[in-house]
Protein backbone atom coordinates (compact mmCIF):
# COMPACT_ATOMS: atom_id res chain seq x y z
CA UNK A 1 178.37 -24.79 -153.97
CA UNK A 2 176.16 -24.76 -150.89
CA UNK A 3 177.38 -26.70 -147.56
CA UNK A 4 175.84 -27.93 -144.19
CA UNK A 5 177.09 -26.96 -140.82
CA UNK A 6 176.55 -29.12 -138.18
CA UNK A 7 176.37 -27.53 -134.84
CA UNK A 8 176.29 -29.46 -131.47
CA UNK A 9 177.38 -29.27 -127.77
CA UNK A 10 180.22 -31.41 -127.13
CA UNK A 11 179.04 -32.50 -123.65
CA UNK A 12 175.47 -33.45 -125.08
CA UNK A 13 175.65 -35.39 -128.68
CA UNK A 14 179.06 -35.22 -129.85
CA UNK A 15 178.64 -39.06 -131.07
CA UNK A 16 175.87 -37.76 -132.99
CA UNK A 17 177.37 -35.02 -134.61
CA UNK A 18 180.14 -36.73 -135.83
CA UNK A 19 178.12 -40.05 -137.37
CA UNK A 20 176.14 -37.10 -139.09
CA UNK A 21 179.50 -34.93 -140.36
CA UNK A 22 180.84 -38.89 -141.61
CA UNK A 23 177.21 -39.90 -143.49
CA UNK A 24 176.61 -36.23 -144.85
CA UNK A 25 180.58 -36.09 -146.08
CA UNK A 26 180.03 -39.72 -148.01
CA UNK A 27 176.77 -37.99 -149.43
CA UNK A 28 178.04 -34.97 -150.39
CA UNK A 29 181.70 -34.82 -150.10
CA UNK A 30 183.60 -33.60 -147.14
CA UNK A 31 184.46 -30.10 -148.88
CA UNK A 32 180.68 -29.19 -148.47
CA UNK A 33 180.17 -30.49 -144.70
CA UNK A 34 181.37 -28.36 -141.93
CA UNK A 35 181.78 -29.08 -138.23
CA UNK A 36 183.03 -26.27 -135.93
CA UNK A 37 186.39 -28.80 -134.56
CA UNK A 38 187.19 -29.27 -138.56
CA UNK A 39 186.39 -25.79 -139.85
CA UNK A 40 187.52 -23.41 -137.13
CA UNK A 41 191.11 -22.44 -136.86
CA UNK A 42 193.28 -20.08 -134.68
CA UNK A 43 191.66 -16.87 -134.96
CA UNK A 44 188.57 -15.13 -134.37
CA UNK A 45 186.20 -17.51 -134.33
CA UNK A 46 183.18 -15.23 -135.09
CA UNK A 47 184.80 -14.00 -138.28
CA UNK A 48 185.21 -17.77 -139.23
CA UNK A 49 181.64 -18.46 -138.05
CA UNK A 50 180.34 -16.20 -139.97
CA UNK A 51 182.34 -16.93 -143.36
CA UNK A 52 181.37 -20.76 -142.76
CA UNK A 53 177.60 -19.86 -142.87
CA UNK A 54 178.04 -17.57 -145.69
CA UNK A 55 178.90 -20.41 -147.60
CA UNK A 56 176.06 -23.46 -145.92
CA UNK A 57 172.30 -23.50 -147.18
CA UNK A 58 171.75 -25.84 -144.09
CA UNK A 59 172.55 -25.60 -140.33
CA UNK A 60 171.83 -28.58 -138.27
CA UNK A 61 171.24 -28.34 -134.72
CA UNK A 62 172.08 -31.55 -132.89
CA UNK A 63 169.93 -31.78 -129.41
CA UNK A 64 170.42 -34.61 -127.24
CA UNK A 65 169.13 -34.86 -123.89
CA UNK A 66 171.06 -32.58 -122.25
CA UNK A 67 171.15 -29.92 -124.78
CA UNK A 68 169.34 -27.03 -122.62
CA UNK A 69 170.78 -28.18 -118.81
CA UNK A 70 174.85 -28.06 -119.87
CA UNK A 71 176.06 -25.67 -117.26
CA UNK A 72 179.45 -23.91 -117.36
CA UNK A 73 181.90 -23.82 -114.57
CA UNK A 74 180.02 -21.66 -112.13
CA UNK A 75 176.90 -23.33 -112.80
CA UNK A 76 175.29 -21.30 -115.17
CA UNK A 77 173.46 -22.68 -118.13
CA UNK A 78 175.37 -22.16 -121.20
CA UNK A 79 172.90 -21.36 -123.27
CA UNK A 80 172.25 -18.28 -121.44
CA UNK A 81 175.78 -17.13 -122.31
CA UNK A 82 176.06 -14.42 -125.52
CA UNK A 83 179.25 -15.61 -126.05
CA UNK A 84 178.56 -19.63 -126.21
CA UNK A 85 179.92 -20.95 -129.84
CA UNK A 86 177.18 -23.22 -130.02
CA UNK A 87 174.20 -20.28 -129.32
CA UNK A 88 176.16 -18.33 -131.92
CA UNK A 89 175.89 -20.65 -134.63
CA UNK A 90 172.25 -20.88 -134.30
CA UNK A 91 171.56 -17.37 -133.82
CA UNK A 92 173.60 -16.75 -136.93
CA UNK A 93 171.87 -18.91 -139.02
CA UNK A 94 168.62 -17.82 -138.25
CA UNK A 95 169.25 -14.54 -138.82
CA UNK A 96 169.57 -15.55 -142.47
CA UNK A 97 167.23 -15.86 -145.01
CA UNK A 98 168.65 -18.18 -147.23
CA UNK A 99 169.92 -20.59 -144.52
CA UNK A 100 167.53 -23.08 -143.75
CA UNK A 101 167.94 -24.24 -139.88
CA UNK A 102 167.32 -28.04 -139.05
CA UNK A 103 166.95 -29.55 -135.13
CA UNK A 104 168.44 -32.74 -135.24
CA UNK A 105 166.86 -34.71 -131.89
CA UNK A 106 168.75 -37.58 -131.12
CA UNK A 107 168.85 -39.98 -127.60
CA UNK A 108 165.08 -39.57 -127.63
CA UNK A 109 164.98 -35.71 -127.17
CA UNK A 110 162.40 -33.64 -127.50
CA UNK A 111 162.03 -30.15 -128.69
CA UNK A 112 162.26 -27.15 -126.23
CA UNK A 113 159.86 -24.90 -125.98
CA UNK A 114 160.40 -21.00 -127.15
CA UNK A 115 160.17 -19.50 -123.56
CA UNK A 116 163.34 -22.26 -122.64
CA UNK A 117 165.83 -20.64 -124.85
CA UNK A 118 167.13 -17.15 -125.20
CA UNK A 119 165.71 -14.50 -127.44
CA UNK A 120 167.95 -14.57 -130.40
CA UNK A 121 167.66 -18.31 -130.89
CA UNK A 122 163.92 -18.84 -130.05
CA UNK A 123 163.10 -19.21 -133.83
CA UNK A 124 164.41 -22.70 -133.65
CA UNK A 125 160.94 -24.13 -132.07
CA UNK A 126 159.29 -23.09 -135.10
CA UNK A 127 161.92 -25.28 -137.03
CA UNK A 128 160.73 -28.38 -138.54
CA UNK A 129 162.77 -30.98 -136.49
CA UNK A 130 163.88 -34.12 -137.59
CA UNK A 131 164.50 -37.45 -135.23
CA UNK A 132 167.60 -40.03 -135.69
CA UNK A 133 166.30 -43.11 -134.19
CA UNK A 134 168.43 -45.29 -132.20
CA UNK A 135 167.95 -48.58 -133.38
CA UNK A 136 170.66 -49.27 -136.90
CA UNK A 137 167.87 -50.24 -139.44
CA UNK A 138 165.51 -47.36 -138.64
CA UNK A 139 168.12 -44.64 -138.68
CA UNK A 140 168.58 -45.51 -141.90
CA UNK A 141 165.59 -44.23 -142.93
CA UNK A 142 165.56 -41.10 -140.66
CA UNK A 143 168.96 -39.80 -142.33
CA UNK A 144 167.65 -40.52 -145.88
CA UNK A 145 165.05 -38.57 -144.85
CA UNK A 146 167.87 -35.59 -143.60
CA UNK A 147 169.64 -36.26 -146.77
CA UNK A 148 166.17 -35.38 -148.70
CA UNK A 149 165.97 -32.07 -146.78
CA UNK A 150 170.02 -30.98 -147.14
CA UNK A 151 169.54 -31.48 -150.78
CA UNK A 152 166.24 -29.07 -150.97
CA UNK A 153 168.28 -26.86 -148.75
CA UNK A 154 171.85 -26.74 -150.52
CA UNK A 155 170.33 -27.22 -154.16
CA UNK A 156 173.31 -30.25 -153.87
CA UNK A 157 172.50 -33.39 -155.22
CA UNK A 158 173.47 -36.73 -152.95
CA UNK A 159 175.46 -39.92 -154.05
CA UNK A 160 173.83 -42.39 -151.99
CA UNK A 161 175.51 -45.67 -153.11
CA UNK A 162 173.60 -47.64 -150.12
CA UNK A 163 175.26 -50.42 -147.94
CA UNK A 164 177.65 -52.49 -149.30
CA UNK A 165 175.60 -55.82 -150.59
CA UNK A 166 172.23 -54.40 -149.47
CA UNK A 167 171.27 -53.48 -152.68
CA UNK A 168 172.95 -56.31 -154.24
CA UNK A 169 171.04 -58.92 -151.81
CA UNK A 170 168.19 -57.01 -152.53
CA UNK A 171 168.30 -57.43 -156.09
CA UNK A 172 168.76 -60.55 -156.25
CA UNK A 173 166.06 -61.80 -153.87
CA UNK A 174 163.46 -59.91 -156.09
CA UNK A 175 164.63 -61.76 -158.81
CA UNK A 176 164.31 -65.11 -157.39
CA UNK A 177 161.04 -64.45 -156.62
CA UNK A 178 159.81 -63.07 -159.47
CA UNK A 179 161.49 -66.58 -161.06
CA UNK A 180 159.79 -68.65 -158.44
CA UNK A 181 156.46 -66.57 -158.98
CA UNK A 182 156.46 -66.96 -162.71
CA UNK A 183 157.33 -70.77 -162.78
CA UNK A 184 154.42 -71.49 -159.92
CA UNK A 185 151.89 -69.70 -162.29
CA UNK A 186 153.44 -71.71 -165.37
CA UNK A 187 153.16 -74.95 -163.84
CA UNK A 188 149.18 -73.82 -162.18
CA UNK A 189 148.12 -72.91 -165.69
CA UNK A 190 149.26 -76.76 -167.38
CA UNK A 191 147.29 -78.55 -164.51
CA UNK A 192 144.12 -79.65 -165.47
CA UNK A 193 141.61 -77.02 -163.88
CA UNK A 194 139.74 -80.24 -162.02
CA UNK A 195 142.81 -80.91 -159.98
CA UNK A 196 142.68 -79.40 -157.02
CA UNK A 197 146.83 -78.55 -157.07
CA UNK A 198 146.32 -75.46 -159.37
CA UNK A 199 145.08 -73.07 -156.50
CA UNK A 200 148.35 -74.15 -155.02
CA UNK A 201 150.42 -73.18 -157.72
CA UNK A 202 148.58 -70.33 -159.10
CA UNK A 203 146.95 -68.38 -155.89
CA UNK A 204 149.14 -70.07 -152.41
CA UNK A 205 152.62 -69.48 -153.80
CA UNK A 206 152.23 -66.65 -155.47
CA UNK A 207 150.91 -65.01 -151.98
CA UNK A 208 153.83 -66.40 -150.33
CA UNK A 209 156.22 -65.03 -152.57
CA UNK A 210 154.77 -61.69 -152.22
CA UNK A 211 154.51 -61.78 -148.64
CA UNK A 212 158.21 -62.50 -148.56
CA UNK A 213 159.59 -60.09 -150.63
CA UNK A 214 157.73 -57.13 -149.09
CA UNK A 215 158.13 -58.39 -145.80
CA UNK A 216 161.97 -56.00 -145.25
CA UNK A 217 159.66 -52.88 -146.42
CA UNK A 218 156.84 -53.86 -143.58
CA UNK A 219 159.36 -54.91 -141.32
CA UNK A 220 161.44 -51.25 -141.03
CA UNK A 221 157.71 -49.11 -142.05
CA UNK A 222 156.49 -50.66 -138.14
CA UNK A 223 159.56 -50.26 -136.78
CA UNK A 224 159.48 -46.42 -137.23
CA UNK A 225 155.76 -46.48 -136.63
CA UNK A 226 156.83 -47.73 -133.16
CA UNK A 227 159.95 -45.36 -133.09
CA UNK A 228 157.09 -42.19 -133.61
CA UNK A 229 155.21 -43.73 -130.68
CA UNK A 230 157.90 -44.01 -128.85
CA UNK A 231 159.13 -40.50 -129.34
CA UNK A 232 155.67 -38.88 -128.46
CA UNK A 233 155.61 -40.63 -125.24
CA UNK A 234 158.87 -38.90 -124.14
CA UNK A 235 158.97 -36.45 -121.45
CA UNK A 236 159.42 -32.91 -122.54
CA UNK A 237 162.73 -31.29 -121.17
């Protein structure tokens, strides 16, 4: 089995982390999700770091707004701190081969830039970084889209059982329209062709019912058009 460790800094996107460790766990199953407050235990943390990534394919990095400004006590960035849990998870992971290392940028972040970060964690700008939108109904589709990449990570396969009564609703509105569709097209063909109600019946509702059943898929494919636009007119950090 290959797991997924989610690494974060508390003071930035702890929200974030945790709606990711509760989405990836009903995808995958809790046994192959690990987050540093449920996996580490009184000990050396390093040695536990370490055994955790031996066993993940995938290390998510979640970076909020605040991700490269958190300071310490005395006021020094923690980032720039050898010792910082966080910058050791990262640097671990990308000193492996077979882990595959995922940004996560969430409250419209952006991605630092290499000469922002310290050496041994640098490697994460030329990660392929993901975005979790805030709007509900276009996250959706940004963590199926996470889900996709864990799986060609981990080589683990996700139960993705949807919403309850999404697909249901779904399902059954398809059906009404294909019923709808195919009784308008019935009753167009059995009017006399020199009545002028057949291009009602066989060409205006049929477009109508077409129009409304792909109008959910337009609907959330502009919203994350707009969500992209949004994100590339964000302010670097």
């Amino acid at each position: 089995m290959s797991g997924t460790f989610i690494s974060y800094r508390e003071d930035d996107a702890k929200p974030w982390a945790l709606l990711l460790r509760d989405r990836l766990a009903e995808a995958f199953g809790e046994q192959l999700v690990y987050l540093d407050k449920d996996a580490l235990e009184p000990g050396s943390w390093r040695e536990q770091l370490d055994e955790a990534l031996t066993r993940c394919g995938a290390l998510l990095v979640v970076i909020g707004r605040r991700w490269l400004t958190v300071q310490n006590r005395d006021g020094s960035r923690r980032l720039d701190d050898p010792d910082d849990v966080h910058r050791r998870e990262i640097a671990i992971a990308l000193s492996r081969e077979r882990v595959t290392v995922i940004p996560v940028l969430v409250d419209g972040a952006t991605m630092p830039g290499s000469a922002e970060l310290p050496d041994d964690i640098c490697g994460l700008t030329e990660r392929q970084a993901r975005s979790l939108a805030d709007r509900s109904s276009h996250r959706r589709l940004d963590l199926a889209e996470l889900i996709a990449d864990v799986e060609r990570a981990t080589g683990e396969v996700a139960n993705l059982p949807g919403e309850p009564g999404s697909r249901g609703r779904s399902r059954l509105a398809w059906l009404g329209g294909l019923a709808v569709l195919g009784a308008s097209m019935y009753i167009g063909i059995e009017i006399d062709y020199r009545h002028w109600s057949w291009i009602l019946f066989l060409i205006l509702v049929p477009v109508a019912v077409l129009a409304f059943l792909a109008l959910p898929f337009l609907r959330e494919r502009f919203g994350r058009s707009m969500d992209a636009r949004k994100r590339l007119r964000s302010p670097v950090l």
